[in-house]
Protein backbone atom coordinates (compact mmCIF):
# COMPACT_ATOMS: atom_id res chain seq x y z
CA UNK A 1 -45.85 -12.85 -35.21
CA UNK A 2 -43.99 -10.61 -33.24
CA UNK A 3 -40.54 -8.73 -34.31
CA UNK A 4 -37.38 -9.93 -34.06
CA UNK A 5 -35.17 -7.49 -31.66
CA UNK A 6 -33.31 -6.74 -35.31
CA UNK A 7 -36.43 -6.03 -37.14
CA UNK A 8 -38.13 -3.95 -34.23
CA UNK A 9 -34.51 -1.50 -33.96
CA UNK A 10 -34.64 -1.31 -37.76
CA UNK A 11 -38.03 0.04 -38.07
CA UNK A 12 -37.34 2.54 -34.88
CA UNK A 13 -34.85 3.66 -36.61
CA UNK A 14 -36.28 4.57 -40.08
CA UNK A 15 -39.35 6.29 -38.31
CA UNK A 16 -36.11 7.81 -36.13
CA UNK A 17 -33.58 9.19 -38.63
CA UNK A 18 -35.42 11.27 -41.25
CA UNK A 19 -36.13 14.30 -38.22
CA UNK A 20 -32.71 14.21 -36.93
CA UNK A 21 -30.90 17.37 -38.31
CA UNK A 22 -27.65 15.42 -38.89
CA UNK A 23 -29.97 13.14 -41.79
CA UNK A 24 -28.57 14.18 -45.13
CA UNK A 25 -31.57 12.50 -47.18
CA UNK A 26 -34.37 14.28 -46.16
CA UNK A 27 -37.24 13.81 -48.58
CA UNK A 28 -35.81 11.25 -50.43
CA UNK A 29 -37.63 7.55 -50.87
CA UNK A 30 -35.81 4.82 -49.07
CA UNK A 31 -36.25 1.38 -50.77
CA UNK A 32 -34.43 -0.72 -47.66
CA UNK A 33 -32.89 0.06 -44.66
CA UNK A 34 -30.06 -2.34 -43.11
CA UNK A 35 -28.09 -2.17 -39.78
CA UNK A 36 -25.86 -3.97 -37.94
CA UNK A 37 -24.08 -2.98 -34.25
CA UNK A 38 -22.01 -3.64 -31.68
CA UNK A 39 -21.37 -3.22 -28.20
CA UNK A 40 -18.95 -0.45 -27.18
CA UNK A 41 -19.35 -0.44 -23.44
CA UNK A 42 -21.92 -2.42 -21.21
CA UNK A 43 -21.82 -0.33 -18.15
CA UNK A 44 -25.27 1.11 -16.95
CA UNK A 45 -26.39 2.66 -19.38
CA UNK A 46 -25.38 -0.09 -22.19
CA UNK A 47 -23.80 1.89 -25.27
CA UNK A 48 -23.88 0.38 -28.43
CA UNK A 49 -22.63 1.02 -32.24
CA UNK A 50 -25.12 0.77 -35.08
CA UNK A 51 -24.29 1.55 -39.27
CA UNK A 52 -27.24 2.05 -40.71
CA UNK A 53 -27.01 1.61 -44.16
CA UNK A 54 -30.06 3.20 -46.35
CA UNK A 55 -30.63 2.54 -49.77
CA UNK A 56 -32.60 4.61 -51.88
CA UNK A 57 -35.34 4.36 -54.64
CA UNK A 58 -32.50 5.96 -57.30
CA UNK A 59 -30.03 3.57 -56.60
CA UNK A 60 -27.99 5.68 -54.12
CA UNK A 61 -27.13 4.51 -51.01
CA UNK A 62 -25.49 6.07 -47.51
CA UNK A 63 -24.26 4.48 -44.02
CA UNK A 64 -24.77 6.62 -41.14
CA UNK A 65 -23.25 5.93 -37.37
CA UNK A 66 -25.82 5.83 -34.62
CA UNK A 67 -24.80 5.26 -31.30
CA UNK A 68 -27.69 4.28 -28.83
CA UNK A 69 -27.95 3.82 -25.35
CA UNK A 70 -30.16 1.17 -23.62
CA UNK A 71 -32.11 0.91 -20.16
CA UNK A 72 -33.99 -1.54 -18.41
CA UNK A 73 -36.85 0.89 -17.92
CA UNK A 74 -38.01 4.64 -19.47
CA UNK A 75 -36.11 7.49 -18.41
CA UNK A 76 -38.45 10.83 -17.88
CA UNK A 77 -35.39 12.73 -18.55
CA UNK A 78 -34.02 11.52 -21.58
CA UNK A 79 -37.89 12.01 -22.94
CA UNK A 80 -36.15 14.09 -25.95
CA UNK A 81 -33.65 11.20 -26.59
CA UNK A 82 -36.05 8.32 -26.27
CA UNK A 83 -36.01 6.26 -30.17
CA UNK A 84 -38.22 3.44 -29.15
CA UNK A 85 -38.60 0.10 -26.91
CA UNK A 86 -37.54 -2.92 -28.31
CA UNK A 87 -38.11 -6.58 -27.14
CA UNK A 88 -35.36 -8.62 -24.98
CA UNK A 89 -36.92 -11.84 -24.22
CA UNK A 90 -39.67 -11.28 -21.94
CA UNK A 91 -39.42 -7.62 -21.04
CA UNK A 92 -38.31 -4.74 -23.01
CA UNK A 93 -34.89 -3.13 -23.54
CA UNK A 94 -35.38 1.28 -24.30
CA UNK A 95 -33.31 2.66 -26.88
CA UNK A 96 -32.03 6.39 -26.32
CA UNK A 97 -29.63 8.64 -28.58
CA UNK A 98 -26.55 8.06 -26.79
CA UNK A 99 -25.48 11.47 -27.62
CA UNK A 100 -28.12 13.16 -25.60
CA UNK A 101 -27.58 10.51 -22.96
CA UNK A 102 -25.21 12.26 -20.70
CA UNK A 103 -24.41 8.84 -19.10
CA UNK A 104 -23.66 7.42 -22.39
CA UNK A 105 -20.98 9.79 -23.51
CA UNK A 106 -18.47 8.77 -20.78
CA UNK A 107 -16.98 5.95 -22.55
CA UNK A 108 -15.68 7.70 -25.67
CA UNK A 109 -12.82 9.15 -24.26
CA UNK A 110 -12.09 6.60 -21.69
CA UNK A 111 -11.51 4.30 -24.71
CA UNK A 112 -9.34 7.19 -26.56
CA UNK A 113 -7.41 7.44 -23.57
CA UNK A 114 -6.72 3.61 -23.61
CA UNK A 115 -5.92 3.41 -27.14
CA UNK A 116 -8.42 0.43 -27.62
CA UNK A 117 -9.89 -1.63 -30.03
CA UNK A 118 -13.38 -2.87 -29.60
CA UNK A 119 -15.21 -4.43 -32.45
CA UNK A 120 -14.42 -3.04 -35.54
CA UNK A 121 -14.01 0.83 -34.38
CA UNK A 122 -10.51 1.77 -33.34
CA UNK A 123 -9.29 4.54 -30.67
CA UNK A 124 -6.40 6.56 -31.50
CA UNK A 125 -5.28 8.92 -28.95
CA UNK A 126 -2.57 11.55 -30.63
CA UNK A 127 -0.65 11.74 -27.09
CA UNK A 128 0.26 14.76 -27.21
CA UNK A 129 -2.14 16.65 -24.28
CA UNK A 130 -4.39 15.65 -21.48
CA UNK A 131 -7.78 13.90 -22.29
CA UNK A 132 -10.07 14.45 -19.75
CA UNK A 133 -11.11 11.00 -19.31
CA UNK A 134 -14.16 10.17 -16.78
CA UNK A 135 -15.78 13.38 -17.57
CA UNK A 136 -19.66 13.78 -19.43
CA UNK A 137 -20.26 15.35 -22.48
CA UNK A 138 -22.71 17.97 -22.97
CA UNK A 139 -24.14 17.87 -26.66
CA UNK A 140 -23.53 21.29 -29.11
CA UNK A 141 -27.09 22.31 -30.12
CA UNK A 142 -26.48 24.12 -33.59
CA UNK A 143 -24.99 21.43 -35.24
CA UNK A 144 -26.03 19.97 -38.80
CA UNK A 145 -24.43 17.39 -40.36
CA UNK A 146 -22.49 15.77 -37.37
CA UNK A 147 -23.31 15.93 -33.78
CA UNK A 148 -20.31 17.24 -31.42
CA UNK A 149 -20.06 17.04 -27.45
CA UNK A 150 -18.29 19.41 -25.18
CA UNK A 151 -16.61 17.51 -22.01
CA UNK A 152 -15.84 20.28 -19.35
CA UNK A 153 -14.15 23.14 -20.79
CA UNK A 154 -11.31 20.75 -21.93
CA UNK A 155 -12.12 19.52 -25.18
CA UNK A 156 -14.84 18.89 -27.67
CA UNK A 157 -15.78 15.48 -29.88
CA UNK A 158 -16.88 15.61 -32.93
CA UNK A 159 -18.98 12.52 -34.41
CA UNK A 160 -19.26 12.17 -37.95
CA UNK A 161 -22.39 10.68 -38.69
CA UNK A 162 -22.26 10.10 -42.64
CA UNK A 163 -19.24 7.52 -42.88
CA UNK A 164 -17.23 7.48 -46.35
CA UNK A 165 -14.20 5.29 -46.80
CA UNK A 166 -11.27 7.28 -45.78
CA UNK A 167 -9.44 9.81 -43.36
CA UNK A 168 -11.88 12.94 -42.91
CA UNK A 169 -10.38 15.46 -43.94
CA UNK A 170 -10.64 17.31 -40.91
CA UNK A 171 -8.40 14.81 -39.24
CA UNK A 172 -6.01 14.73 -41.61
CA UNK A 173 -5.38 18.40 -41.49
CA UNK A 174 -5.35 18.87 -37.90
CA UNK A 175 -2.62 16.43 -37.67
CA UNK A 176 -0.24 17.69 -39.99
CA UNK A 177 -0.42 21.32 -38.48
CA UNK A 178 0.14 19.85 -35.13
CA UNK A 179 3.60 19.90 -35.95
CA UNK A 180 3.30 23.70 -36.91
CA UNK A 181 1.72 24.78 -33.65
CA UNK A 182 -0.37 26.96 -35.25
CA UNK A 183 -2.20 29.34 -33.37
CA UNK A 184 -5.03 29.59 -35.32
CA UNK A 185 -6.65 26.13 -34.68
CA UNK A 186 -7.55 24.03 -32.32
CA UNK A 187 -5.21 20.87 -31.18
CA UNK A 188 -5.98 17.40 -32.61
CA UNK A 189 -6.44 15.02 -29.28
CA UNK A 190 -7.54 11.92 -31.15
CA UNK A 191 -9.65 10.40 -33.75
CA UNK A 192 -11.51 7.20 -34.18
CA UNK A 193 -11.74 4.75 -37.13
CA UNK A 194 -14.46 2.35 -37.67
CA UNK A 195 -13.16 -0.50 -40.01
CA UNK A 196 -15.40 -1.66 -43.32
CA UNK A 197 -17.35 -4.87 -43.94
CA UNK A 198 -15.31 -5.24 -46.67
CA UNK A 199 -11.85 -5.39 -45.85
CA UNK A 200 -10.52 -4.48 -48.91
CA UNK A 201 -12.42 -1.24 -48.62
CA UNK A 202 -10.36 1.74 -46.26
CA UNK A 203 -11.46 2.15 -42.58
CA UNK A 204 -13.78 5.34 -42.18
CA UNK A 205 -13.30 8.21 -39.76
CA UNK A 206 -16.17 8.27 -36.63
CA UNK A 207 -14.68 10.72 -34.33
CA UNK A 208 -12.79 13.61 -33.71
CA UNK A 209 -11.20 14.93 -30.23
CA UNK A 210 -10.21 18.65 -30.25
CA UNK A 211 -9.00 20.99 -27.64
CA UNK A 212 -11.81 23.06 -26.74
CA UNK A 213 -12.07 26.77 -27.55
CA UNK A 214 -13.62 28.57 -24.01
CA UNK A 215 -15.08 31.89 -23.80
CA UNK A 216 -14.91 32.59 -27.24
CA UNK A 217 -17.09 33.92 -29.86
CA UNK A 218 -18.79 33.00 -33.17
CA UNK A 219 -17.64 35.02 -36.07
CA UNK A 220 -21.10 35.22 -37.57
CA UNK A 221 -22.69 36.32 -34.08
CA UNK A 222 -19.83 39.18 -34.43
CA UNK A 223 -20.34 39.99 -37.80
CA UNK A 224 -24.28 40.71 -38.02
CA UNK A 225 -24.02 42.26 -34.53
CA UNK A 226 -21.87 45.05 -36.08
CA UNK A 227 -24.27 45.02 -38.81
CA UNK A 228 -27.14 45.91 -36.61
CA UNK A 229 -25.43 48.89 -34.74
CA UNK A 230 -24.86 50.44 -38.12
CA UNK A 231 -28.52 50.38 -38.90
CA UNK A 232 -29.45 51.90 -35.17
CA UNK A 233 -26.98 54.65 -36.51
CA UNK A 234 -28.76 56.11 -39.42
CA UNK A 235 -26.42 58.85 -40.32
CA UNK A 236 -22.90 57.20 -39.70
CA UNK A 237 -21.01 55.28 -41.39
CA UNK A 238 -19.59 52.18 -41.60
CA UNK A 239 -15.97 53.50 -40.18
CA UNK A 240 -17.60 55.50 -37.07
CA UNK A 241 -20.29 53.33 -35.49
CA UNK A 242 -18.94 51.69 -31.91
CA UNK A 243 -19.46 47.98 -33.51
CA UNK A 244 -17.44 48.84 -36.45
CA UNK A 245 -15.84 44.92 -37.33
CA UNK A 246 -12.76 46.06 -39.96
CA UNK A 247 -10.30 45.41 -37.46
CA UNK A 248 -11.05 42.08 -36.66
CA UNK A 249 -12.25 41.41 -40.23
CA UNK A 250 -7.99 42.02 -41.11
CA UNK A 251 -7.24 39.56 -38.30
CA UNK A 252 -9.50 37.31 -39.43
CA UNK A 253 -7.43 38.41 -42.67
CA UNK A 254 -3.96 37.65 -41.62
CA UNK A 255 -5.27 34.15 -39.44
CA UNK A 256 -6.76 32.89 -42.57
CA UNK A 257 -3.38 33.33 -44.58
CA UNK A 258 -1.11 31.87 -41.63
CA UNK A 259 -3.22 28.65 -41.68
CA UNK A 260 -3.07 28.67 -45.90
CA UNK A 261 0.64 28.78 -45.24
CA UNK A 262 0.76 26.10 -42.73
CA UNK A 263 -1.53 23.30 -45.02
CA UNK A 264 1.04 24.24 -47.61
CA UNK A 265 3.92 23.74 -45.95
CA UNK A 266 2.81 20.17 -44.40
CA UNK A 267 0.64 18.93 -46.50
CA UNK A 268 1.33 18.00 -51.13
CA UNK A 269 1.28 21.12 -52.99
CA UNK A 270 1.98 21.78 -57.15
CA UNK A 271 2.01 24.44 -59.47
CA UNK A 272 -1.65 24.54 -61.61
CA UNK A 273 -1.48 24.08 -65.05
CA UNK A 274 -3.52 25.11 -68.44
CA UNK A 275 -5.89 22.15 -67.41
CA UNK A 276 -6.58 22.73 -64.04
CA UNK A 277 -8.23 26.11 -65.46
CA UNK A 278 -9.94 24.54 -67.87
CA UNK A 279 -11.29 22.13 -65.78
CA UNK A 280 -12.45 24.38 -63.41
CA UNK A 281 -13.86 26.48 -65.70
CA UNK A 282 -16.21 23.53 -67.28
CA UNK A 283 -17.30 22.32 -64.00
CA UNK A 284 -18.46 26.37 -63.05
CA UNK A 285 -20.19 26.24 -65.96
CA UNK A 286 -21.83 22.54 -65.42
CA UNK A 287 -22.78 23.76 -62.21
CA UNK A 288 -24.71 26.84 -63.38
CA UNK A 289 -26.62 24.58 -65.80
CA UNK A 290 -27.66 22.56 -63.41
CA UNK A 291 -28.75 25.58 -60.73
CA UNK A 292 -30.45 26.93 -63.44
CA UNK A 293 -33.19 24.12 -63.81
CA UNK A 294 -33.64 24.79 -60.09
CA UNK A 295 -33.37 28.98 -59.88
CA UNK A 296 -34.51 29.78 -63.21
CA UNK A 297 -34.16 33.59 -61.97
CA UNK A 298 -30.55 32.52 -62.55
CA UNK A 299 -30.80 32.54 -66.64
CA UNK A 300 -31.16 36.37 -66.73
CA UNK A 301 -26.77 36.57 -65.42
CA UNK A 302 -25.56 33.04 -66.85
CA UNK A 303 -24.57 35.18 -70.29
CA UNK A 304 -22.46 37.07 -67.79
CA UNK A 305 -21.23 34.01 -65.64
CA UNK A 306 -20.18 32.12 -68.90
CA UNK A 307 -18.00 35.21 -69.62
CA UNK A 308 -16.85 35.12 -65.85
CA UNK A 309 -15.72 31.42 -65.73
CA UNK A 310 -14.50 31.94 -69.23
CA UNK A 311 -12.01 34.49 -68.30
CA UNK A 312 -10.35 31.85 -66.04
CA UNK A 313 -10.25 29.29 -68.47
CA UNK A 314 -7.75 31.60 -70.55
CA UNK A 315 -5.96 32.54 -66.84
CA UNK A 316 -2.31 33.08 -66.71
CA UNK A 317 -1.91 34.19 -62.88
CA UNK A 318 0.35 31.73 -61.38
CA UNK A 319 -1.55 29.39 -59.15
CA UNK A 320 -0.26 26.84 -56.31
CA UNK A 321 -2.48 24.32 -56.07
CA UNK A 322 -2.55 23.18 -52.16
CA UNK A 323 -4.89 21.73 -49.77
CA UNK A 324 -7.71 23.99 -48.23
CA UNK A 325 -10.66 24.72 -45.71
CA UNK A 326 -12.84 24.50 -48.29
CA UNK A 327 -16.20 26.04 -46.59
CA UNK A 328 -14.63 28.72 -45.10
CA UNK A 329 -17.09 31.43 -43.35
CA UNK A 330 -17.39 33.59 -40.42
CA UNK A 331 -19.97 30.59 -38.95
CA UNK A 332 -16.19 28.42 -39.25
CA UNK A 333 -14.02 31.10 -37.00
CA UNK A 334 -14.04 32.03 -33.31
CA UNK A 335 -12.75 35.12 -31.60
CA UNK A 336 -10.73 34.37 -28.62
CA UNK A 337 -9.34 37.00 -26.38
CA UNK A 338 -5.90 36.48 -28.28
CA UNK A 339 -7.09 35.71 -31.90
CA UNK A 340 -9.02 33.88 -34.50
CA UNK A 341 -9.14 29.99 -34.47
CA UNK A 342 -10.51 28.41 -37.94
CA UNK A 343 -12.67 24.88 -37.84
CA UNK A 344 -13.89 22.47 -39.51
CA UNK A 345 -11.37 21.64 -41.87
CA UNK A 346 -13.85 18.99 -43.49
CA UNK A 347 -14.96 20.81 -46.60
CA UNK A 348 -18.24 20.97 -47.93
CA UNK A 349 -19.96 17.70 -46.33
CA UNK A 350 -22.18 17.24 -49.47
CA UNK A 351 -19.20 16.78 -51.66
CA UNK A 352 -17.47 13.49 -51.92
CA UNK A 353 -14.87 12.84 -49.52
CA UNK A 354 -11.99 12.11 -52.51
CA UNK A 355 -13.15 15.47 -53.81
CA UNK A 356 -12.92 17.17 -50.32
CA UNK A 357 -9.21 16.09 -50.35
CA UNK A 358 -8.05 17.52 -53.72
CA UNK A 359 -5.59 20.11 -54.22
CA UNK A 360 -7.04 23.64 -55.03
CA UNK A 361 -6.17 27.30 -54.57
CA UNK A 362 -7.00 29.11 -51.28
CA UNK A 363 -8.56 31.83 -53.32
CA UNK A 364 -11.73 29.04 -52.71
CA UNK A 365 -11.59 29.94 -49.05
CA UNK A 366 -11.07 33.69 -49.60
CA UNK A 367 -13.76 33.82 -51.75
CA UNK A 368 -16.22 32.17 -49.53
CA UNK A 369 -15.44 34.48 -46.80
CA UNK A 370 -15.93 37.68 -48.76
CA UNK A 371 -19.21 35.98 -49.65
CA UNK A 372 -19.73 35.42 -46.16
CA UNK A 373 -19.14 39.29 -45.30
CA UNK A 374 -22.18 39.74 -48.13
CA UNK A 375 -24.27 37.57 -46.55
CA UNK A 376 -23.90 39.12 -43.24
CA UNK A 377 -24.37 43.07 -44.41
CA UNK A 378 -27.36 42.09 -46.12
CA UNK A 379 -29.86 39.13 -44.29
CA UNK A 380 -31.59 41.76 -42.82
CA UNK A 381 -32.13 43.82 -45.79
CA UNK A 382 -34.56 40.36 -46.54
CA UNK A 383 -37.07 41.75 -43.69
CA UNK A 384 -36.75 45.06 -45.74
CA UNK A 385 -35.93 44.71 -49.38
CA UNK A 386 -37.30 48.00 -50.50
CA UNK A 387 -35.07 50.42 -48.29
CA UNK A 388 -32.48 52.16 -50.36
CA UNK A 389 -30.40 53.45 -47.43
CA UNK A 390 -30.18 50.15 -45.39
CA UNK A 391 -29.30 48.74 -49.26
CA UNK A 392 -26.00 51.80 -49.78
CA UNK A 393 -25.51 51.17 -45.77
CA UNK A 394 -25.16 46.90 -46.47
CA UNK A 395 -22.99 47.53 -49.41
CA UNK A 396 -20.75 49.94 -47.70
CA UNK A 397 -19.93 47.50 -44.77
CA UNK A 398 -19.43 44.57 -46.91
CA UNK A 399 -17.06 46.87 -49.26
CA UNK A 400 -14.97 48.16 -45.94
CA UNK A 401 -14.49 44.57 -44.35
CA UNK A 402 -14.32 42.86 -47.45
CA UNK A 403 -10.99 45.32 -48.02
CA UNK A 404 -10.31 44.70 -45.00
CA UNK A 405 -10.12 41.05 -44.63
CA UNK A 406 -7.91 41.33 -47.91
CA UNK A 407 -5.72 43.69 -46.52
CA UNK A 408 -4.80 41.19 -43.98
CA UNK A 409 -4.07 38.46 -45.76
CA UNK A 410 -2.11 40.75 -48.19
CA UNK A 411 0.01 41.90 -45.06
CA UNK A 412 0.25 37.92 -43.52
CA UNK A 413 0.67 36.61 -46.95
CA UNK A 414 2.88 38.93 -49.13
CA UNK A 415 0.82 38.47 -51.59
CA UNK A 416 -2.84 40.53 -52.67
CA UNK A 417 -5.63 38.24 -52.99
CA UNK A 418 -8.21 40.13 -54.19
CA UNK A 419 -6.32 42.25 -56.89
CA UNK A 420 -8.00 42.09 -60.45
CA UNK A 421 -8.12 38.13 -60.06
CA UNK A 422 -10.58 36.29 -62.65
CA UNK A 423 -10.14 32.92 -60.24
CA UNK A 424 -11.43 34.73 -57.22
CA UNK A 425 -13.98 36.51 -59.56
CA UNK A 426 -15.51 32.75 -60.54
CA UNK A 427 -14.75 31.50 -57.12
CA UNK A 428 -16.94 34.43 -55.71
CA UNK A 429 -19.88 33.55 -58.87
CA UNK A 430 -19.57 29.80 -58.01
CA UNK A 431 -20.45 29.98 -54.32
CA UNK A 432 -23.06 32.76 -55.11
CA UNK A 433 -24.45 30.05 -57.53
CA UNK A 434 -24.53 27.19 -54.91
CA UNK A 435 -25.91 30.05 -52.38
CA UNK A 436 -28.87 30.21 -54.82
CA UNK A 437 -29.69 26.57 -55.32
CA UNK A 438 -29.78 26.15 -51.21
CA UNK A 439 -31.97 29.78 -50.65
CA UNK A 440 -34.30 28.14 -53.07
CA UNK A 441 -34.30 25.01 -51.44
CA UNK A 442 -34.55 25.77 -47.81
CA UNK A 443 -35.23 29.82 -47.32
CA UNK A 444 -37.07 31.18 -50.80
CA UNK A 445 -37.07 35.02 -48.65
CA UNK A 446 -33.74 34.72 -48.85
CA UNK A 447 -32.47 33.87 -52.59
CA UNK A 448 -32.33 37.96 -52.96
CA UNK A 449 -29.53 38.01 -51.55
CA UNK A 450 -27.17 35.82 -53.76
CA UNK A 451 -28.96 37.10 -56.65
CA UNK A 452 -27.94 40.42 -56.02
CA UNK A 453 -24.54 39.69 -55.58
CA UNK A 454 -24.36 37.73 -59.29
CA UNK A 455 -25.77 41.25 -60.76
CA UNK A 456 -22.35 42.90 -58.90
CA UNK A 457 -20.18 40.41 -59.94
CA UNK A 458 -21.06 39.88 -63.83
CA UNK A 459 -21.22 43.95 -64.02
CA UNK A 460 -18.32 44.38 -62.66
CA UNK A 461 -15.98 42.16 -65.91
């Protein structure tokens, strides 16, 4: 018997999804795979809308958006894009990634422009700049867990391909500082909601319009470039090679506390209190437990980490509790000819979206980005581990822009956030903890590096 058109997409698409880099369940067993779709536009190509819900051997279960694109015959082009053939009657119908169909992106914003409603999924424009509507987008390469398109030099669209019930926090954020006219972001143009089966259950976010960043530059890119013209220098230091990056690292500084001030000043804010701390402090600790059944190189510091996370259990530095970034690094910041601009306001996409919303202290985001300065004066030492120089050299550019960064958000700020803090102390141990769980996971070569940094932090209490 032959398959249904249903049956045929749904087993194209479980061959399909586990190699697409957006997939969050790599390696797990699926037990059943469901879909259902819709027609957003019928033009040549035909775009449709699919949730693909998969459900798991443990009882877990996620819905990911797939838009597809559909031709009457193959397209020797779109070879890359191509997900299968699928029967329509008496001929076939070819199923593409609509993202990598250049044809197929067109509609998005012609939709967002018109404010419609097609289906379930609903276009909401934020009228407040031009949309350049009729235009292609041209799919962003080095994404991971959502796939983003770039239409002209205008403005960029961001799909979120894991859907949660919800605003995404990224839109949410980029909405209230639109009234702030920050300068350190880029402009909210729209956003599009896709609503739930089950109406009782909150629509979830799809998309996300921005105002695109041109000719600017990644802060990682930046970062490791200055990195590698200290080690072509082998007797300066940090403060007298050409690439030297402390003066934008106390930009970076002063952009990072503008935008803390902004969220705070649009967005709920309270003071924490004894069991916030506490609270923290157990799930540090639950955390390490459970990295160290994956790391186990990670038992020789968890006396030391207990001691670090126990120090903020006792805190008494005054904290306001706000909303934050919340994977803040220099691979979430672009230098533009007049400043920093910070993205992805989303937090940590592994983490559940309720949790992504909560209030916490921005010493979370300062911490990952003094982390991220480690990271980036070290990943070469992984090619060679065993030279002492390169190892004083690392350590002495992470020290200066680390300061650096600190003295910028000190000046922006009023306010020192990397004085003798134990919450940035067990923010800074945390992240290193996480950072050893994924090296172990996905890049072994590298797990020195977070390991290292654990010795620094526990010896320095």
């Amino acid at each position: 018997m032959s398959a249904t058109p249903r049956t045929a997409l749904t087993d194209l698409l479980r061959d399909w999804m586990p190699h697409q880099r957006w997939f969050g369940g790599k390696g797990r067993e699926w037990a059943d795979v469901t879909e259902e779709g819709f027609l957003l536009d019928q033009a040549d190509p035909v775009l449709s809308v699919h949730r693909v819900r998969v459900a798991y051997a443990d009882g877990a279960a996620e819905t990911y958006l797939v838009p597809l694109s559909w031709r009457e015959s193959p397209a020797e082009d779109l070879s890359s894009a191509f997900i299968g053939a699928v029967p329509s009657g008496d001929r076939e119908s070819y199923a593409y990634d609509a993202m990598r169909d250049r044809d197929a992106t067109v509609p998005w914003l012609v939709h967002l422009v018109s404010a419609s409603t097609i289906g379930p999924m609903h276009f909401h424009p934020a009228g407040v700049a031009y949309i350049p509507e009729g235009l292609p987008g041209d799919i962003v390469s080095t994404e991971q867990s959502n796939t983003s398109l770039v239409y002209g030099s205008e403005a960029i669209f961001k799909l979120f391909r894991r859907l949660e019930p919800g605003l995404n926090p990224d839109v949410e954020v980029h909405d209230a500082l639109r009234k702030t006219q920050n300068p350190h972001i880029a402009p909210l143009l729209g956003y599009i909601e896709i609503d739930d089966p089950d109406p009782s259950v909150p629509p979830a976010t799809v998309a996300m319009l921005q105002t695109f960043v041109p000719n600017a530059s990644d802060g990682w890119r930046l970062a490791t470039a200055s990195v590698r013209d200290l080690y072509a220098e082998g007797d300066l230091h940090a403060d007298e090679v050409g690439g030297d990056f402390a003066a934008d690292s106390e930009r970076l500084g002063a952009a990072t506390a503008s935008v803390h001030a902004d969220m705070a000043a649009v967005l709920p804010t309270e003071p924490a209190d004894e069991a916030w701390f506490a609270t923290i402090a157990e799930q540090m600790t639950a955390r390490l437990e459970a990295a160290t059944a994956v790391v186990p190189q990670l038992a020789e510091h968890a006396e030391g980490l207990r001691a670090v996370y126990a120090a903020v259990a006792g805190a008494a530095e005054p904290v306001v509790r706000q909303r934050v970034h919340g994977d803040l690094h220099l691979g979430q910041v672009l230098r533009t000819a007049t400043g920093w601009v910070v993205l992805d306001f989303e937090g940590e996409p592994a983490r559940p979206l309720a949790a992504r919303r909560e209030l916490d202290s921005p010493m979370r985001d300062v911490a990952g980005m003094l982390r991220s300065f480690d990271y980036a004066a070290r990943h070469m030492l992984v090619e060679q581990p065993e030279d002492p120089q390169r190892a004083y050299r690392a350590q002495e550019w992470a020290e200066r822009n680390r300061a650096a960064f600190c003295a910028g958000y000190s000046a922006a700020s009023g306010a020192d956030p990397c004085g003798d803090s134990p919450l940035l102390r067990a923010f800074e141990a945390d992240k290193a903890v996480y950072e050893c769980v994924y090296e172990a996971r996905n890049r072994p070569h590298w797990l020195m590096i977070p390991l290292q940094s654990l010795s620094r932090i526990t010896a320095a209490g």
